[in-house]
N, C-alpha and C. Protein backbone atom coordinates (compact mmCIF):
# COMPACT_ATOMS: atom_id res chain seq x y z
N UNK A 1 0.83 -1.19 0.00
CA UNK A 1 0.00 0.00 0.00
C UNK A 1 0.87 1.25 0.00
N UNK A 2 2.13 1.55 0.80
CA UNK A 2 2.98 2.08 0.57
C UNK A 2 3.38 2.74 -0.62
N UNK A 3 3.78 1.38 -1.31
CA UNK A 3 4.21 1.99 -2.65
C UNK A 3 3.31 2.38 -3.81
N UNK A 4 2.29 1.75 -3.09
CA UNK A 4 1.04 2.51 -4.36
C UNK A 4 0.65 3.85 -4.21
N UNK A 5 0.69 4.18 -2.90
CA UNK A 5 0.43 5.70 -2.42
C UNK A 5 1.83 6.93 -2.60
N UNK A 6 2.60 6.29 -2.46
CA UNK A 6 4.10 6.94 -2.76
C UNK A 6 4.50 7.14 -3.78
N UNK A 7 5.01 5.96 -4.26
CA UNK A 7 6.07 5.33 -5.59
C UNK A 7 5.15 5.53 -6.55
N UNK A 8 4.47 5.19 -6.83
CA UNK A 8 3.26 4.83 -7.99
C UNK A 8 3.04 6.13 -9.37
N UNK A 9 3.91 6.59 -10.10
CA UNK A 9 3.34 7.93 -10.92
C UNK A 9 2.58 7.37 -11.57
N UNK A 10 1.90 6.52 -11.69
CA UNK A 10 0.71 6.49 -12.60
C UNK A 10 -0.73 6.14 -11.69
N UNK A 11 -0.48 6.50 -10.30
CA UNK A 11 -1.99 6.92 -9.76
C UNK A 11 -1.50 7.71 -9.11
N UNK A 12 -2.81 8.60 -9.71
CA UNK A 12 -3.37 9.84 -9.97
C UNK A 12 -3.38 11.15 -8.56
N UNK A 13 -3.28 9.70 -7.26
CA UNK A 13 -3.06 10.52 -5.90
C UNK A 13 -1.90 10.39 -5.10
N UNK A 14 -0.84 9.21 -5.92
CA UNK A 14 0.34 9.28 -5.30
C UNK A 14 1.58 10.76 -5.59
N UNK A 15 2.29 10.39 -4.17
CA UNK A 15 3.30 11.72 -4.21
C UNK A 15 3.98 11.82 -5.15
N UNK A 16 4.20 10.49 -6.16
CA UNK A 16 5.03 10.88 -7.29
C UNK A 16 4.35 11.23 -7.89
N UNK A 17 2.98 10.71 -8.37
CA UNK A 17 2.13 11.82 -9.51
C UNK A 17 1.98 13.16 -9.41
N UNK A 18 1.81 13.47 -8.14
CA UNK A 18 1.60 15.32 -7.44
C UNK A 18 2.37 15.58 -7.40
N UNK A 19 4.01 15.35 -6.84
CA UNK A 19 4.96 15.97 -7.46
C UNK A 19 5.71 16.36 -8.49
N UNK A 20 5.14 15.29 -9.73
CA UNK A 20 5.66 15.47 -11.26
C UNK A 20 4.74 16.52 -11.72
N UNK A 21 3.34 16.34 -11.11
CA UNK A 21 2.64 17.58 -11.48
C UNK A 21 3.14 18.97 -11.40
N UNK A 22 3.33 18.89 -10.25
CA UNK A 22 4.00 20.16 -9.47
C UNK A 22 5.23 20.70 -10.60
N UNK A 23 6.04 20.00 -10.28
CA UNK A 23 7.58 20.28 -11.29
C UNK A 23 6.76 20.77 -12.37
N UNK A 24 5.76 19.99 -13.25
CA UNK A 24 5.56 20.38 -14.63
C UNK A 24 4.86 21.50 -15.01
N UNK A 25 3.90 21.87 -13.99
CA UNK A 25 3.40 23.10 -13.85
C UNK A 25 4.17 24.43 -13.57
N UNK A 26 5.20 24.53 -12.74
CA UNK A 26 6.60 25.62 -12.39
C UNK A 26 7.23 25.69 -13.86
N UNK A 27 7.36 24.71 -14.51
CA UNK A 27 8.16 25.00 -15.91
C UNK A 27 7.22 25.69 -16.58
N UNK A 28 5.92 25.59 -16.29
CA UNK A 28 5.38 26.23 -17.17
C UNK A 28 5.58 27.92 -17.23
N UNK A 29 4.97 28.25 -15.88
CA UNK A 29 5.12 29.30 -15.22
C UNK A 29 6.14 30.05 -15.09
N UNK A 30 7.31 29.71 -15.41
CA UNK A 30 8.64 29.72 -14.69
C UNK A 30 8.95 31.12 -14.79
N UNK A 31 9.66 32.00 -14.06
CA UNK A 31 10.28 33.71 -13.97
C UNK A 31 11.42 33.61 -13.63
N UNK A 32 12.11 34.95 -13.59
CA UNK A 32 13.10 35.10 -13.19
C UNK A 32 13.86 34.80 -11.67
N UNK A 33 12.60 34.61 -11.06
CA UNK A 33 12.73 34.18 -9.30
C UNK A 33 12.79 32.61 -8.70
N UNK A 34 12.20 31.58 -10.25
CA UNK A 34 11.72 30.57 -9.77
C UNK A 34 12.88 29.27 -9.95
N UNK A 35 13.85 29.46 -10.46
CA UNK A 35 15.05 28.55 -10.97
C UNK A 35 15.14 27.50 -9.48
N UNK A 36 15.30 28.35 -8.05
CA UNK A 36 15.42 27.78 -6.98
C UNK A 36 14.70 26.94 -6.82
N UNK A 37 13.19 26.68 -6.74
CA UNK A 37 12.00 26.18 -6.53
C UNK A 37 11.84 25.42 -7.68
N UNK A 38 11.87 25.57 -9.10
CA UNK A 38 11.82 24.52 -10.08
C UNK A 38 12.96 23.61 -9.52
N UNK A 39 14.40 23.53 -9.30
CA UNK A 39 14.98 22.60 -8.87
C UNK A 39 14.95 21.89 -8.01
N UNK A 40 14.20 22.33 -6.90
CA UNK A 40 13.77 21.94 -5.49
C UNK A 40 12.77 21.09 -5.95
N UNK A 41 11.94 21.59 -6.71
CA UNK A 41 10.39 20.18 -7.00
C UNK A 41 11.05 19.25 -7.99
N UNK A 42 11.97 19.62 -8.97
CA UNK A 42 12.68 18.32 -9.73
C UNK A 42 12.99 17.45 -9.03
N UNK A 43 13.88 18.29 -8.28
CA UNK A 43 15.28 16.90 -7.34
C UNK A 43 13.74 16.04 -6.57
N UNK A 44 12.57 16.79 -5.85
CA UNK A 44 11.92 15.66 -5.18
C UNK A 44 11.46 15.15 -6.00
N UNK A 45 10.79 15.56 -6.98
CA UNK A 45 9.97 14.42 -8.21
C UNK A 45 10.88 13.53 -8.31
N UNK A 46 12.34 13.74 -9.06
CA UNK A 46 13.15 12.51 -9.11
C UNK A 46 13.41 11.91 -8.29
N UNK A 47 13.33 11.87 -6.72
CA UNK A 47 13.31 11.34 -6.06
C UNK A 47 12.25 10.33 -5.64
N UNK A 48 10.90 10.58 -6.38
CA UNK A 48 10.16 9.71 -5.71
C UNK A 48 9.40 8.75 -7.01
N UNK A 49 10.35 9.22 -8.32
CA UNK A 49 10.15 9.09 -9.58
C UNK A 49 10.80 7.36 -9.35
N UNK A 50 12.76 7.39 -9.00
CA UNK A 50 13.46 6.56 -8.59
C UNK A 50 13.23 5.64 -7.93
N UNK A 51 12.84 6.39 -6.78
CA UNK A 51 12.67 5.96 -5.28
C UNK A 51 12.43 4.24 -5.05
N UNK A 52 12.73 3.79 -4.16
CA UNK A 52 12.07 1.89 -4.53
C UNK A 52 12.05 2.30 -2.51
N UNK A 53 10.55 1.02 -3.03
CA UNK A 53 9.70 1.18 -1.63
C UNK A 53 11.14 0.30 -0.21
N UNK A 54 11.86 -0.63 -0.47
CA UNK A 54 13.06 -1.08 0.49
C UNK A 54 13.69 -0.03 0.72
N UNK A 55 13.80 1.40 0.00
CA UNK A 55 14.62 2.48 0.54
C UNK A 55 13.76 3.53 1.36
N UNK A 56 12.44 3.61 1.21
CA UNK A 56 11.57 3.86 2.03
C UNK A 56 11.33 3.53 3.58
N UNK A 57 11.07 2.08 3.18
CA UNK A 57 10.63 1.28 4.76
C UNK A 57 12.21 0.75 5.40
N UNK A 58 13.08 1.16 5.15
CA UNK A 58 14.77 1.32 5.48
C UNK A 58 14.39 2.93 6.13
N UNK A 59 14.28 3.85 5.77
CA UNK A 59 14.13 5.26 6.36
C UNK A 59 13.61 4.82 7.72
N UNK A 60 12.03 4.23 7.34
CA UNK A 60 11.11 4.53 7.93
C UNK A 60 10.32 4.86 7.43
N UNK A 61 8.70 4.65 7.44
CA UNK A 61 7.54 5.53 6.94
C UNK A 61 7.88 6.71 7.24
N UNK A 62 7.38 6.53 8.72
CA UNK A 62 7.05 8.28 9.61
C UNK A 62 8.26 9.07 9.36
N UNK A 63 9.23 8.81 9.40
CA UNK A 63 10.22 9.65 9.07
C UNK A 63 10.88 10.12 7.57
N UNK A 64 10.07 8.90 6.34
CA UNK A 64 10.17 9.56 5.38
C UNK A 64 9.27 10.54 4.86
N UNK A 65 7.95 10.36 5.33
CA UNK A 65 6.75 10.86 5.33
C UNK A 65 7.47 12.34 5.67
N UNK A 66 7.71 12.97 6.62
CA UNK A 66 7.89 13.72 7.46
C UNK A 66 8.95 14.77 7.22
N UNK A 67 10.37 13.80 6.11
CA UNK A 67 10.84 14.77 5.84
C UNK A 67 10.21 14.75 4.13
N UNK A 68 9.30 14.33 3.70
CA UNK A 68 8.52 14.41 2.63
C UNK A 68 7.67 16.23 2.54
N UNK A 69 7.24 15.84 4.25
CA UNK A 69 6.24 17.00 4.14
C UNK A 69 7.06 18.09 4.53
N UNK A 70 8.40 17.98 5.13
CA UNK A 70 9.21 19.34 5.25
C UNK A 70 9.58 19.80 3.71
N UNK A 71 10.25 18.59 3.04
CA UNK A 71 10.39 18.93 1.72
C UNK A 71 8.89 20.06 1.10
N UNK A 72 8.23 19.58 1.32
CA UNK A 72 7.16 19.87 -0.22
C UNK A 72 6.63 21.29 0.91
N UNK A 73 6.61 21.22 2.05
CA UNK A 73 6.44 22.57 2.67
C UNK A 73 7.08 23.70 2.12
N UNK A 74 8.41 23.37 1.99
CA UNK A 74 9.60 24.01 1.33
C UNK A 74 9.43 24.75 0.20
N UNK A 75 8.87 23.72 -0.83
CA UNK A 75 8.48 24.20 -2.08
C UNK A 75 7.13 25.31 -2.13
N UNK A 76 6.15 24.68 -1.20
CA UNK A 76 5.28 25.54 -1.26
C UNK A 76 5.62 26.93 -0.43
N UNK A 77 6.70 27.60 0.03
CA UNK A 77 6.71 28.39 0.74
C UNK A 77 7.59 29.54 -0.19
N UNK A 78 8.26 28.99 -1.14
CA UNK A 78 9.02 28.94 -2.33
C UNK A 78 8.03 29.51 -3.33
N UNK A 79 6.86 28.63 -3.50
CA UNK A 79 5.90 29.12 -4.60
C UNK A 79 5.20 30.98 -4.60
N UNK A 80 4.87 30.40 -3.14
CA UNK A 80 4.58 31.51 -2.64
C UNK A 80 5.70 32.84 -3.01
N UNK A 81 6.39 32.97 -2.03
CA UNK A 81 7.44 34.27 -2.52
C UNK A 81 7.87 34.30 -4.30
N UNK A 82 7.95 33.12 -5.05
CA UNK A 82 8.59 33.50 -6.55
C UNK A 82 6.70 34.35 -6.97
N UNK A 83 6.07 33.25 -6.57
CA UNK A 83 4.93 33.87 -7.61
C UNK A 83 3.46 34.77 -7.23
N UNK A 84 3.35 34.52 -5.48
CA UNK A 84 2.49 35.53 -5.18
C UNK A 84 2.52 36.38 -4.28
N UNK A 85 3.68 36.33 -3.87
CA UNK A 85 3.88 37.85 -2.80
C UNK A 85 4.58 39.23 -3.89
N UNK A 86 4.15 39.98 -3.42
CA UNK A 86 5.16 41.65 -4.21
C UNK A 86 6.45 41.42 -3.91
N UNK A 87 7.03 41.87 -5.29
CA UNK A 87 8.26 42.17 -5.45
C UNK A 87 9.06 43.24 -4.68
N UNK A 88 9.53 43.12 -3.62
CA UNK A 88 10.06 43.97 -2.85
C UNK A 88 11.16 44.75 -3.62
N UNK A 89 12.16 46.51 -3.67
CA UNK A 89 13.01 46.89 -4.56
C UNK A 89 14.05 46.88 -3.68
């Protein structure tokens, strides 16, 4: 169940599908601010693109989970400042 919810890019609610989303949508979008944050959602997409579920349950769930959600916090905090806060001079 793990790896169907994780690993899995071809369903539709796993973290690798939402994160390839993610990446593919920033390229779309992409500005002069966002180079940081497009690389940040690559490296995790490829990471969970790769990823094999024995290197997972070796982490740990809870603790891959966890630095999963620090990761993608990251990005979204990222999204935020490249694309919807004002440009400070």
């Amino acid at each position: 169940v793990a790896e169907l919810l994780i690993l899995r890019g071809d369903m539709p609610r796993s973290l690798a599908h939402c994160t390839s989303e993610v990446q593919a949508f920033l390229e779309q979008v992409a500005n002069q601010r966002s180079a940081e944050t497009q690389r940040r959602a690559g490296e995790l997409a490829a990471s969970l693109r790769f990823g094999r579920i024995e290197d997972v349950l070796e982490t740990g769930l809870h603790n891959y989970l966890t630095r999963f959600i620090t990761r993608i916090n990251d990005i979204g905090d990222r999204i935020a400042t490249d694309f919807l806060l004002p440009v400070t001079a």
